[in-house]
Protein backbone atom coordinates (compact mmCIF):
# COMPACT_ATOMS: atom_id res chain seq x y z
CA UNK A 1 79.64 205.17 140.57
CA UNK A 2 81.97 208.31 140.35
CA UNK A 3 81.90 209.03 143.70
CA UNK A 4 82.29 205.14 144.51
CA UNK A 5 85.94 205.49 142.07
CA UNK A 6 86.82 208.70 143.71
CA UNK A 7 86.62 207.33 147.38
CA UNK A 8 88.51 204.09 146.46
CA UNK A 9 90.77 205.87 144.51
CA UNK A 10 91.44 208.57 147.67
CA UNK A 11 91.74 205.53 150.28
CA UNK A 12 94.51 204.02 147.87
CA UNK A 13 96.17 207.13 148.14
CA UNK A 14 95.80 207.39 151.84
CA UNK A 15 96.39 203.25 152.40
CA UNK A 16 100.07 203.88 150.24
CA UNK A 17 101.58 206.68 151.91
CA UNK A 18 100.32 205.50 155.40
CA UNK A 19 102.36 202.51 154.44
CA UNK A 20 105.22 204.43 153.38
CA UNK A 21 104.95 206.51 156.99
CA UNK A 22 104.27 203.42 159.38
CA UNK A 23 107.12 202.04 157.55
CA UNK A 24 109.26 204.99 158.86
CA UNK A 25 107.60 204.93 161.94
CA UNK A 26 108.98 201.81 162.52
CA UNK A 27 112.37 202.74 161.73
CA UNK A 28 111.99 205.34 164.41
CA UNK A 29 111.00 202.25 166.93
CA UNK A 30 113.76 200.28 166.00
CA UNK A 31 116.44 203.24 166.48
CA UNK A 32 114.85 204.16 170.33
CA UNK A 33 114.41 200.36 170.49
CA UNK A 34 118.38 199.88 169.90
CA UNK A 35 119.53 203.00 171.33
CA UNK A 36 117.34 202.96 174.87
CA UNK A 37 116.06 199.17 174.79
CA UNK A 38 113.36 199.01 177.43
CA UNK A 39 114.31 200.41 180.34
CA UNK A 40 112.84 202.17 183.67
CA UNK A 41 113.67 205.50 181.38
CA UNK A 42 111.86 204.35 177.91
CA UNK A 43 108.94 203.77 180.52
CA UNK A 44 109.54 207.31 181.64
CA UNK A 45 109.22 208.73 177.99
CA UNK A 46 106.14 206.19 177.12
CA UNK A 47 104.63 207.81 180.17
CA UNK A 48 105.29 211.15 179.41
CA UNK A 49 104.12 211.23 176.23
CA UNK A 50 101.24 209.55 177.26
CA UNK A 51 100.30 212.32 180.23
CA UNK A 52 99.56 215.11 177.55
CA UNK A 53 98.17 213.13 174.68
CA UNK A 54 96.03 211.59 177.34
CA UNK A 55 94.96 215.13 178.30
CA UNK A 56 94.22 216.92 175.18
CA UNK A 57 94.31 214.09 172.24
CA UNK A 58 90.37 213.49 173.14
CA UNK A 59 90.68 217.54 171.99
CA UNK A 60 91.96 216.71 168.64
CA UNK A 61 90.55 213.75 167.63
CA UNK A 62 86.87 215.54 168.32
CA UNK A 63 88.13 218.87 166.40
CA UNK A 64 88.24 216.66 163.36
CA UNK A 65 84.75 215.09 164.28
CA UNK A 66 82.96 218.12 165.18
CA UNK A 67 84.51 221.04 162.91
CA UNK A 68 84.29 218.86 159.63
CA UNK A 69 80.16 218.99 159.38
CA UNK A 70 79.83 222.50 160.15
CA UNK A 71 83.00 223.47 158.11
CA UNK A 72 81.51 221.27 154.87
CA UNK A 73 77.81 223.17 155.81
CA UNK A 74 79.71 227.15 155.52
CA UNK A 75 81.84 225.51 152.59
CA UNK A 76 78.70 225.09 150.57
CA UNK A 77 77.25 228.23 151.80
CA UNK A 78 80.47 230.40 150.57
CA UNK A 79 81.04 231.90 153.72
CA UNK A 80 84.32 229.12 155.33
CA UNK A 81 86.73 231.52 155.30
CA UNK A 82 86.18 233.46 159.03
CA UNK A 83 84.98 230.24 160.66
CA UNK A 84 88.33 228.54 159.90
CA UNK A 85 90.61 231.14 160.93
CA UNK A 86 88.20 232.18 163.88
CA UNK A 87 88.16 229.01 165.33
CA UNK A 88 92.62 228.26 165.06
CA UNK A 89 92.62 231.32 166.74
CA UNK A 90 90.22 230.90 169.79
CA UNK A 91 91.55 227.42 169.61
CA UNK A 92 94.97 228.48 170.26
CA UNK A 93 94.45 230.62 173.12
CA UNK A 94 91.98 227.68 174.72
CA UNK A 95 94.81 225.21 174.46
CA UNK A 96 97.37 227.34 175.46
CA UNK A 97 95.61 228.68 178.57
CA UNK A 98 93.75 225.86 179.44
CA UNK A 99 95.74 222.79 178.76
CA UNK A 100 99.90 223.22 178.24
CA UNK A 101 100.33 225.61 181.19
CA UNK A 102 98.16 223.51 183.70
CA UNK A 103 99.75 220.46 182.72
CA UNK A 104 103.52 221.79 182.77
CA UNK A 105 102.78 223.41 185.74
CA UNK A 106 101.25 220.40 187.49
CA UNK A 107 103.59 217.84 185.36
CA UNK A 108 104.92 216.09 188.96
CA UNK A 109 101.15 215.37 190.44
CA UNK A 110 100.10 214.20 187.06
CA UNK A 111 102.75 211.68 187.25
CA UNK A 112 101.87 210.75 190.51
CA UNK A 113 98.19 210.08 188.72
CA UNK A 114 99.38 207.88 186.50
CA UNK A 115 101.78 206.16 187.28
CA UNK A 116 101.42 205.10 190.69
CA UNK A 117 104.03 202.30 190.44
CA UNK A 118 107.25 204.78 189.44
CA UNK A 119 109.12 205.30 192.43
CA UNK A 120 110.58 208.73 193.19
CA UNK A 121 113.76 208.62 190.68
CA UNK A 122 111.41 207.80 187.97
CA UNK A 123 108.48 209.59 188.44
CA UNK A 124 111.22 213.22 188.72
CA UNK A 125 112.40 212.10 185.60
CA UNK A 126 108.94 211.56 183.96
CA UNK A 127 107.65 215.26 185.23
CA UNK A 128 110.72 216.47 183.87
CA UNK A 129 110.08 215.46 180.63
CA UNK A 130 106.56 216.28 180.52
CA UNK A 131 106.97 220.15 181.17
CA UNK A 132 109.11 219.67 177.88
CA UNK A 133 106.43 217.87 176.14
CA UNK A 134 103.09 219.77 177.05
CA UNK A 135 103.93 222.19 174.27
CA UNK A 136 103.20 219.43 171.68
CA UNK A 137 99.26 219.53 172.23
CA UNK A 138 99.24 223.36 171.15
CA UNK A 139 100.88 222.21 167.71
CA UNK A 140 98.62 218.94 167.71
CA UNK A 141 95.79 221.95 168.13
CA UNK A 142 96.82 223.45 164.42
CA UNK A 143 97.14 220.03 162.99
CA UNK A 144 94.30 218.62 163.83
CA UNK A 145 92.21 222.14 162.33
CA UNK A 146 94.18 221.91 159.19
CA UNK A 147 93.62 218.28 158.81
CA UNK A 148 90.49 218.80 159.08
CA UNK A 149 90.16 221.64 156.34
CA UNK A 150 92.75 219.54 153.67
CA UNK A 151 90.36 216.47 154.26
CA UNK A 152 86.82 218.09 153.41
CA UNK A 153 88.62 219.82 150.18
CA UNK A 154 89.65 216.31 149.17
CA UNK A 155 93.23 216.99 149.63
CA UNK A 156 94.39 213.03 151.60
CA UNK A 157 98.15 213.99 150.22
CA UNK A 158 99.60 216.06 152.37
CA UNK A 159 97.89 215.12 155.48
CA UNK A 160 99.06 211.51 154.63
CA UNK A 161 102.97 213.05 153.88
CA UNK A 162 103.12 214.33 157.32
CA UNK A 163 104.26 211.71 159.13
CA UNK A 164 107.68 211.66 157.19
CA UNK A 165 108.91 214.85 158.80
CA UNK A 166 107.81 213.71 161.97
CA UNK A 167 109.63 210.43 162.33
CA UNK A 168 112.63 211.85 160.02
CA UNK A 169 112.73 214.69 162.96
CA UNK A 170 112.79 212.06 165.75
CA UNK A 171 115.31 209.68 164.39
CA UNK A 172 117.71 212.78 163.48
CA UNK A 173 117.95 214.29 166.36
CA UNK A 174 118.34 210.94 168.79
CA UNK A 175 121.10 209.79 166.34
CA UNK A 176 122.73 213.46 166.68
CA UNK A 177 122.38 214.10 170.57
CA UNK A 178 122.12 210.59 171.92
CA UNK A 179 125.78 211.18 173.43
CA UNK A 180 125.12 214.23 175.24
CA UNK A 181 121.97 214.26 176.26
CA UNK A 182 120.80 210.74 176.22
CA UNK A 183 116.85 209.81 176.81
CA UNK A 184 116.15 213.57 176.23
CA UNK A 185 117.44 213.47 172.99
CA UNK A 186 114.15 211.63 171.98
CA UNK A 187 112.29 214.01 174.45
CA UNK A 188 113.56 216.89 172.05
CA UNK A 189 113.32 215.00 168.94
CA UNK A 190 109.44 214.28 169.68
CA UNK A 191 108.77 218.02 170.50
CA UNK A 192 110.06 219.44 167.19
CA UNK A 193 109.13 216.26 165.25
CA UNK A 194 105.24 217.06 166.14
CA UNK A 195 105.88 220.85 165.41
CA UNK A 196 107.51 219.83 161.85
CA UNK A 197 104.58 217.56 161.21
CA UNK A 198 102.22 220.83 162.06
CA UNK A 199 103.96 223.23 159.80
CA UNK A 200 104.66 220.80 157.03
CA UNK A 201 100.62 221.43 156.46
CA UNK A 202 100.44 224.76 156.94
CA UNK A 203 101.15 225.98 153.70
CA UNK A 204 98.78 223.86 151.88
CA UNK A 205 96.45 225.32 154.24
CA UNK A 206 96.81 228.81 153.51
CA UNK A 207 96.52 227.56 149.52
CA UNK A 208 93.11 226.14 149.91
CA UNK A 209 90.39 227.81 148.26
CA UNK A 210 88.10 229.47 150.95
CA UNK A 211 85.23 232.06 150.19
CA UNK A 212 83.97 234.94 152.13
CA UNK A 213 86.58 237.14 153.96
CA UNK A 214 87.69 236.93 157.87
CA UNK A 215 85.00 239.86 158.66
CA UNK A 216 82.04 237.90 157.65
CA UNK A 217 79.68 236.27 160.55
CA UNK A 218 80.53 232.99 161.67
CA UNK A 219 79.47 233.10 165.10
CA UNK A 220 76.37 230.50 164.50
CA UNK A 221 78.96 227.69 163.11
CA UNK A 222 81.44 228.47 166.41
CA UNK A 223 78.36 228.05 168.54
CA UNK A 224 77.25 224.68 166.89
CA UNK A 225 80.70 223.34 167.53
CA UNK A 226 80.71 224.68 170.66
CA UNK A 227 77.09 222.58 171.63
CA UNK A 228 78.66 219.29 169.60
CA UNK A 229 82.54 219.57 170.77
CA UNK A 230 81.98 218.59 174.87
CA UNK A 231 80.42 215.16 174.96
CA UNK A 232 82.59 214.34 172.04
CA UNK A 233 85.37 215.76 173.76
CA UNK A 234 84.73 213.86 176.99
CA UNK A 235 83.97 210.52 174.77
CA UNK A 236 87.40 211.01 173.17
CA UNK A 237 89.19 211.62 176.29
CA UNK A 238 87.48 208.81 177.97
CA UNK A 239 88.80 206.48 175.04
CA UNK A 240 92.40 207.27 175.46
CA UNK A 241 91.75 207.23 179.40
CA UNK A 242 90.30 203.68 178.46
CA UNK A 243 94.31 203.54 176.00
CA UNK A 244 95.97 204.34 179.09
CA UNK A 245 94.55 202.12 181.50
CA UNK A 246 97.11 199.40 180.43
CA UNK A 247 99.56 201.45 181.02
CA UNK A 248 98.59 202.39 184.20
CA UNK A 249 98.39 199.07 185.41
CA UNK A 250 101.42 198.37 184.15
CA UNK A 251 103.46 200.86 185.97
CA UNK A 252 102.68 198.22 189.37
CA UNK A 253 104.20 195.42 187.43
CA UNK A 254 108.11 194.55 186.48
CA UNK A 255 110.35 197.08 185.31
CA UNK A 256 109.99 197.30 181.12
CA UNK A 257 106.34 196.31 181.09
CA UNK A 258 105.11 199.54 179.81
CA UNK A 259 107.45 198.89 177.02
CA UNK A 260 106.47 195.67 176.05
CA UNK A 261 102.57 196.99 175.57
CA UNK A 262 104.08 200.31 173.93
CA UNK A 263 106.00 198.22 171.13
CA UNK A 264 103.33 195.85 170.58
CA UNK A 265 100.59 198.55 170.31
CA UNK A 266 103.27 200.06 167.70
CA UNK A 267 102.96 196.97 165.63
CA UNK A 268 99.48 196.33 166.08
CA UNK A 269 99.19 200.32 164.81
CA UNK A 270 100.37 199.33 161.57
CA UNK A 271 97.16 197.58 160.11
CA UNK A 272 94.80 199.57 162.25
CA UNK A 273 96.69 203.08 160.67
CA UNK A 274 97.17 201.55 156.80
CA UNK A 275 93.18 200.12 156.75
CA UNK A 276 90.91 201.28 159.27
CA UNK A 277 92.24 204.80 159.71
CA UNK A 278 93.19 205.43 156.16
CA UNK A 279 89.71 204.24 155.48
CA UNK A 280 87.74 206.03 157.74
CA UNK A 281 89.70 209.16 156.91
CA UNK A 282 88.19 209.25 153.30
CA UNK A 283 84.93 208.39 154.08
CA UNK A 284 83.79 210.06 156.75
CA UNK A 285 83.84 213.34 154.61
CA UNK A 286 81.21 211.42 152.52
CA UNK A 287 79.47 210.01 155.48
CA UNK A 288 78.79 213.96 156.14
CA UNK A 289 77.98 214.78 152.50
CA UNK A 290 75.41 212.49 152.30
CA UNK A 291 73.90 213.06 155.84
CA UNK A 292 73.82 217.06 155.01
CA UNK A 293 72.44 216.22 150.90
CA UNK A 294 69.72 213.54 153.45
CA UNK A 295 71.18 210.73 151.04
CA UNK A 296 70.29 208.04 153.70
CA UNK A 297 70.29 205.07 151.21
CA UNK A 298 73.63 206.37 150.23
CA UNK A 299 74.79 206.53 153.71
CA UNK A 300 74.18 202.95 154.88
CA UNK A 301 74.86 201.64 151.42
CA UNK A 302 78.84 203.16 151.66
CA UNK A 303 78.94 202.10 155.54
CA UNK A 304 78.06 198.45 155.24
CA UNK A 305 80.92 198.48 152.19
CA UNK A 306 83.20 200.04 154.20
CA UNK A 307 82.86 197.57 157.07
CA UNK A 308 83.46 194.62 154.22
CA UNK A 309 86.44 196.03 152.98
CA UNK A 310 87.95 196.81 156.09
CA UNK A 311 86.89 193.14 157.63
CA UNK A 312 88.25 191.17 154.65
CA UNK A 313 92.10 193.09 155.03
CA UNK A 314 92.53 192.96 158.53
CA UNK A 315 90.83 189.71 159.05
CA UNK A 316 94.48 187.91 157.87
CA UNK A 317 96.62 190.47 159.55
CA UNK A 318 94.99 189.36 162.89
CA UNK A 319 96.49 185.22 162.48
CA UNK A 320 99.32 186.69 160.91
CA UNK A 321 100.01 188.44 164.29
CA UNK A 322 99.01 185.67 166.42
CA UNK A 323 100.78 183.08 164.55
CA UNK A 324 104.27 185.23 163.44
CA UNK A 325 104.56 187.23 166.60
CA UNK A 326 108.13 186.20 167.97
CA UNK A 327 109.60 186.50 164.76
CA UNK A 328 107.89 189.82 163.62
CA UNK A 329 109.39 191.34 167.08
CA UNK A 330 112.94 189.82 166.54
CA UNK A 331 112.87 191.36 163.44
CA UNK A 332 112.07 194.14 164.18
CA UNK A 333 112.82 195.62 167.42
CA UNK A 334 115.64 192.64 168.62
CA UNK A 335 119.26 194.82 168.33
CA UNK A 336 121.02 197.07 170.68
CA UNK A 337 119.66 197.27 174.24
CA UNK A 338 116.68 195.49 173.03
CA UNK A 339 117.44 191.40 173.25
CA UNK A 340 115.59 188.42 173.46
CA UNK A 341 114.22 188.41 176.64
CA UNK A 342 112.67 191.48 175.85
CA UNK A 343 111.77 189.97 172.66
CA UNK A 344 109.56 187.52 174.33
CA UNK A 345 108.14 189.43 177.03
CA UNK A 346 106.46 191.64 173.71
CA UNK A 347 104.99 188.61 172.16
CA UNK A 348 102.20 188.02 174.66
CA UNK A 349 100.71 191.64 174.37
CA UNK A 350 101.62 191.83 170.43
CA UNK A 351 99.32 188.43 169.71
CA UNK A 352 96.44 189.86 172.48
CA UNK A 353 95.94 193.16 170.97
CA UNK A 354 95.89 192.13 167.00
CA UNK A 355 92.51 190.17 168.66
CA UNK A 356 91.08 193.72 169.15
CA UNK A 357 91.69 194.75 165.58
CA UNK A 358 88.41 194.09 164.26
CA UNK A 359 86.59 195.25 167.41
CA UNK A 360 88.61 198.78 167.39
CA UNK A 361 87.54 199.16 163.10
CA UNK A 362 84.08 198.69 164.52
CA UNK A 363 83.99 201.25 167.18
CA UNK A 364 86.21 203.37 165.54
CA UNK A 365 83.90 203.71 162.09
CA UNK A 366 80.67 203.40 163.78
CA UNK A 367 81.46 206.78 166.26
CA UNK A 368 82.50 208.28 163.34
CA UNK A 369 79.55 207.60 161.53
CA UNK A 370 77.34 208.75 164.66
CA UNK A 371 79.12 212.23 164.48
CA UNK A 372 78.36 212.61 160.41
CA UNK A 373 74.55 211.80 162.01
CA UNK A 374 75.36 214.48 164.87
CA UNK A 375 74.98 211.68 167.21
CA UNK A 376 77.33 212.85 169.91
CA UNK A 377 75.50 211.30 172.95
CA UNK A 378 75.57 207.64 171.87
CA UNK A 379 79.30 206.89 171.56
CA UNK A 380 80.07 208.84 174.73
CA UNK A 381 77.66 205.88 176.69
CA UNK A 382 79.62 202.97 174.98
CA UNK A 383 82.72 204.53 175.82
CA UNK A 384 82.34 204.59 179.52
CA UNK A 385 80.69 200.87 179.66
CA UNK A 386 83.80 200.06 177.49
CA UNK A 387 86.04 201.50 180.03
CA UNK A 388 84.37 199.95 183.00
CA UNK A 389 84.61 196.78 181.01
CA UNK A 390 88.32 197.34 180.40
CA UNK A 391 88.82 198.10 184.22
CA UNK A 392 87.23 195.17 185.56
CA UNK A 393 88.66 192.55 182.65
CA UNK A 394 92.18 194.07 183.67
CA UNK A 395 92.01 193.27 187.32
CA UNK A 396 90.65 189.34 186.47
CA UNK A 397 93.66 189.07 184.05
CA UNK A 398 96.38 190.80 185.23
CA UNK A 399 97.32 188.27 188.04
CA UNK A 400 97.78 185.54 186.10
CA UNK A 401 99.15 186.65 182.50
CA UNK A 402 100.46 190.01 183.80
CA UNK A 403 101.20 192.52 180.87
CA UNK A 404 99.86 190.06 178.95
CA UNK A 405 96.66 190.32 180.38
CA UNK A 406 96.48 194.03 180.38
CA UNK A 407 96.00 193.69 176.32
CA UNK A 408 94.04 190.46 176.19
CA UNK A 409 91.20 193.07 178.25
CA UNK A 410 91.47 195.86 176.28
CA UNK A 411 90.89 193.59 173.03
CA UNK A 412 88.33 192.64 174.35
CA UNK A 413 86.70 195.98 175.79
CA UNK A 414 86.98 197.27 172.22
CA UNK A 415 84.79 193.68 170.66
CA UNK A 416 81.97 194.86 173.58
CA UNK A 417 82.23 198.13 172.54
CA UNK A 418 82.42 197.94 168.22
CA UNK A 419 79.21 195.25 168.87
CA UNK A 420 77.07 197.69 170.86
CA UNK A 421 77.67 200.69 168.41
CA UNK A 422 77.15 198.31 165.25
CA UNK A 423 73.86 197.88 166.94
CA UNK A 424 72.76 200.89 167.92
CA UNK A 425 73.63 202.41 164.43
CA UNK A 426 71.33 200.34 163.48
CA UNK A 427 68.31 201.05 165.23
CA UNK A 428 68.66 204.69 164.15
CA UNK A 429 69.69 204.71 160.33
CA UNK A 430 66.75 201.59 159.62
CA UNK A 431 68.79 198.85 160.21
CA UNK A 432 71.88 197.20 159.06
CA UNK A 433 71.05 193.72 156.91
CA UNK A 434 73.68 191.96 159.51
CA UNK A 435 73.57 188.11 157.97
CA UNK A 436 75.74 188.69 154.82
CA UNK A 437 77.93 191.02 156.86
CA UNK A 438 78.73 187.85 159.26
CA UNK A 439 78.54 185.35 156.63
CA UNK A 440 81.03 187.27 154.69
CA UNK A 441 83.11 187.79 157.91
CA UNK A 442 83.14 183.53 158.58
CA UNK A 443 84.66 183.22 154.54
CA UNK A 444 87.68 185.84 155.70
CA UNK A 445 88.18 183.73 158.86
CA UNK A 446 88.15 180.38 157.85
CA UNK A 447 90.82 182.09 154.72
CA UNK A 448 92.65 183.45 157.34
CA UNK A 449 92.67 180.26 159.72
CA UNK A 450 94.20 178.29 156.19
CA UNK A 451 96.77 180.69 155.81
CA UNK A 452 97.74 180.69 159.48
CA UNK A 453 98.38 177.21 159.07
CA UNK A 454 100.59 177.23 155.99
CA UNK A 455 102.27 180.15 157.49
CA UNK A 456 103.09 178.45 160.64
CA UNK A 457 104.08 175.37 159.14
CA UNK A 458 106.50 176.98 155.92
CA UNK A 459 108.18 179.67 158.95
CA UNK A 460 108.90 176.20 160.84
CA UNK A 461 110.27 174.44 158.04
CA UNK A 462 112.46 176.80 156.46
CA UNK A 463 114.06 178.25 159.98
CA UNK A 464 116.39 175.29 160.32
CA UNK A 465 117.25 175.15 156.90
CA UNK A 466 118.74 178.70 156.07
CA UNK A 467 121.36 180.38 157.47
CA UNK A 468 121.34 182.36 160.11
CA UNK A 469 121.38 186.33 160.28
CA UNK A 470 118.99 189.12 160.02
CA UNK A 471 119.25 188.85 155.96
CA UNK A 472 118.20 185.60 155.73
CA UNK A 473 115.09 186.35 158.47
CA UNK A 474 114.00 189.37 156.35
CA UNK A 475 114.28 187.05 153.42
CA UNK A 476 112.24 184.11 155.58
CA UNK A 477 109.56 186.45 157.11
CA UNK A 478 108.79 188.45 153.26
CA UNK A 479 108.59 185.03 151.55
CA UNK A 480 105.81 183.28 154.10
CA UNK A 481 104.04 186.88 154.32
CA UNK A 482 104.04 186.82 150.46
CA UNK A 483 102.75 182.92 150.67
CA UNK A 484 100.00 183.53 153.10
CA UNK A 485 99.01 186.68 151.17
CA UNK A 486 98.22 184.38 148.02
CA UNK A 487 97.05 181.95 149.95
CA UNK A 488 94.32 183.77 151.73
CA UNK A 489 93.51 185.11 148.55
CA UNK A 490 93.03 181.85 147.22
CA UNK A 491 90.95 180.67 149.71
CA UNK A 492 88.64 183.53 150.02
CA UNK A 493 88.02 183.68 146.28
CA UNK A 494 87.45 179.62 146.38
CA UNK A 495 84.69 180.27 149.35
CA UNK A 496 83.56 183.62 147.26
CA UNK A 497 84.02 185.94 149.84
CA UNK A 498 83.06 189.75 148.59
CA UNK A 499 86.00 191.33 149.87
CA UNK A 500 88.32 188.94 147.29
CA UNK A 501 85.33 189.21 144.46
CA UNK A 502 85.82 193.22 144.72
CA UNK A 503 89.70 193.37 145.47
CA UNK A 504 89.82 190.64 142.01
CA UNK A 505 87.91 193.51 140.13
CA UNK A 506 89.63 196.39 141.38
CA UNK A 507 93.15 194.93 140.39
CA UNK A 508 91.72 194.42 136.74
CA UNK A 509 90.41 197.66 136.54
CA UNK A 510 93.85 198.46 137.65
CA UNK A 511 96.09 195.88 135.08
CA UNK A 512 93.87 197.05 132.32
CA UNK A 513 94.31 200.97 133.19
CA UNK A 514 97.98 200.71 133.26
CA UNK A 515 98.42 198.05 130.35
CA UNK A 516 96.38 201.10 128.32
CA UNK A 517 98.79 203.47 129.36
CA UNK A 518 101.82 201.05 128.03
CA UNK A 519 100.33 200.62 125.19
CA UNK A 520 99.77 204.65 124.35
């Protein structure tokens, strides 16, 4: 039960300042969406941040998966300190040597990989920018290690605070140099907004309690990683090939399509960043905990809990997308260079993708919880039959919804692939009691279907009857979010869904904790 308090307590944590960051980020959209509006050169950017990330974000994201069971195992054996330090270091060189030089150096047939619809204007600009912006992986390198170390030492804080100097960095320095130097002013700004993000950790890393001292052996841990960290490695790299493939599509279709899918993947970030990703970030330590203690009851118990939760919050954030799309983009993006047109042409992709949500919480929680089971094999298989998927589904739907249909696949090339893990999970932790998962799953919908229609029906009405002006939508669009939010509520605690039952308990707990306080 304490460790049950101390996770939910951590994911609150995480789930609040996410907000607080995603909240920023989107300030940081709406300032490149008003000050470069979507344009052959925002496509230029989108792409060039997209080569290296592409390249060495399958690095980072498997750093985290890999180093966090053998870093937990030397924690408990006293002996951390030289395998952390040991691996940032041959890290660093590996990145450096292997990664930022080849891809600077090659930045202008990289481009020509990608994006084989830029024409020759375009695709000079784009290597330009990405010899700028290879430097960010070997930063993204450091992060990724001291995430790592902060999470297993149950610090979710600071990681969760780093996003604020990151999008503060960004929005600074495009405000300050947008004059002069125009599009590269957010080609600088992301460069030192990823390198404040890295050393806004740092010192909380050098803080945390390690034991042993940087002479002791470490060399079986850097070998384990070393056996785990390729077909993760490839896995993760084939994912954000699989992230990319829209994009790379896109880059044959009209000018500003890349754009569209980039803002509408921003949005769709939000609830996929506050609940899956907060989630998974606090439990996965656990997952490993109770894999390395051979807790297996305790494993599948906090999985299948997990999954719940995370079905029963995104579940209404899904309609709300579908159904609130146009004015959610207005809202937020339409000012500046950005206008209607390119208001509408974001809709299609926005409502698409928020069908994927659930399938990506799926995939995303069930390779994690392969890699806690050192599993590394099985999610790198789904991966490439979800990219195949994604391929094919993008070539049948592209014709005839364009853009559109570029997010409508991958949506549905994460459902295939979130199924097939669910399932083989399964098989190899003694099954997964699937019934009450799905009944529990139908509840949220047909909540989430209710709300959609009040939703719809209360934006419609009240429209025409206020004034207009971006007050009054902000005022419009809080009010029918707040509705549907009770609403759903409602409705799920009416068909006694467990998601509401445990949400209605954890906001007594909470009511009576702080009405104690008041009282003291």
């Amino acid at each position: 039960m304490m460790k049950e308090n101390t996770l939910a307590k951590s994911a609150i944590i995480v789930i609040a300042l996410t907000m607080a960051s995603k909240v920023l980020g989107f300030g940081r959209e709406m300032v490149v969406a008003a000050l470069f509006g979507a344009t052959a050169l925002t496509d230029a950017y989108n792409m060039a941040v997209t080569i290296p990330t592409l390249l060495y974000s399958g690095v980072a994201a498997s750093i985290s998966s890999v180093f966090i069971p053998v870093y937990d195992r030397f924690r408990k054996q006293k002996r951390d300190k030289a395998l952390v330090y040991r691996f940032i270091l041959v890290g660093f060189c590996i990145t450096v040597l292997i990664f930022a030089v080849p891809i600077g150096f090659f930045s202008r047939q990289l481009v020509n990989l990608f994006a084989v619809g830029f024409d020759d204007i375009t695709a000079g600009i784009t290597s330009g920018m990405v010899k700028i912006l290879c430097i960010i992986i070997v930063f993204r390198f450091i992060s990724s290690v001291t995430r790592a170390v902060l999470h297993v030492n149950k610090n979710f804080v600071i990681p969760g605070l780093d996003g604020f100097p990151y999008n503060i960095v960004i929005i600074g320095v495009s405000f300050a140099f947008y004059q002069k130097l125009g599009i590269y002013s957010l080609v600088w700004g992301t460069l030192f907004g990823v390198a404040a993000q890295t050393l806004f950790k740092l010192p909380w890393l050098l803080k945390t309690k390690m034991y042993g001292s940087l002479r002791d052996r470490c060399s079986d841990g850097l070998k384990d990683i070393l056996i785990m960290l390729p077909p993760v490695i490839i896995g993760s790299m084939a994912g954000q090939i699989k992230a990319v493939t829209d994009k790379i599509f896109a880059s044959t279709l009209a000018e500003g399509s890349i754009s569209y899918l980039n803002y509408s993947s921003r949005l769709v970030g939000l609830p996929q960043g506050l609940m899956v990703t907060a989630i998974i970030t606090v439990v996965y330590p656990s997952l490993v905990d109770y894999i390395n203690n051979r807790e297996f009851d305790k494993f599948r118990d906090t999985f299948i809990k997990a999954i719940n939760s995370m079905q029963f919050m995104l579940m209404p954030m899904v309609v709300g997308f579908v159904v609130l799309a146009l004015p959610i983009i207005q809202l937020v993006y339409q000012r500046g260079n950005f206008d209607s047109a390119a208001a509408m042409q974001t809709m299609a992709p926005l409502q698409f993708y928020s069908l994927g949500l659930i399938g990506i919480m799926l995939s995303s929680f069930s390779v994690k919880a392969l890699y806690a089971m050192g599993d590394t094999k099985t999610p790198l298989l789904t991966t490439f039959i979800t990219i195949t998927t994604n391929v094919v589904l993008n070539f049948i739907f592209i014709g005839s919804l364009q853009h559109g249909g570029l997010a409508l696949a991958t949506s549905l090339a994460h459902w295939l692939g979130g199924v097939l893990l669910i399932w083989l999970l399964a098989r190899k932790i003694g099954g997964i009691n699937i019934r009450p998962m799905l009944a529990d799953a139908g509840k949220s919908l047909a909540a989430s279907m209710v709300m959609g229609i009040v939703i719809y029906c209360t934006h419609t009405i009240l429209v025409p009857l206020m004034p207009s002006g971006r007050l009054w939508a902000v005022l419009i669009l809080a009010a029918v979010i707040c509705l549907g939010a009770v609403v759903y509520f409602l409705c799920a605690i009416l068909l006694k869904a467990q998601g509401a039952i445990e949400t209605k308990l954890l906001v007594k707990k909470v009511w009576q904790r702080v009405s104690s306080h008041v009282k003291n």
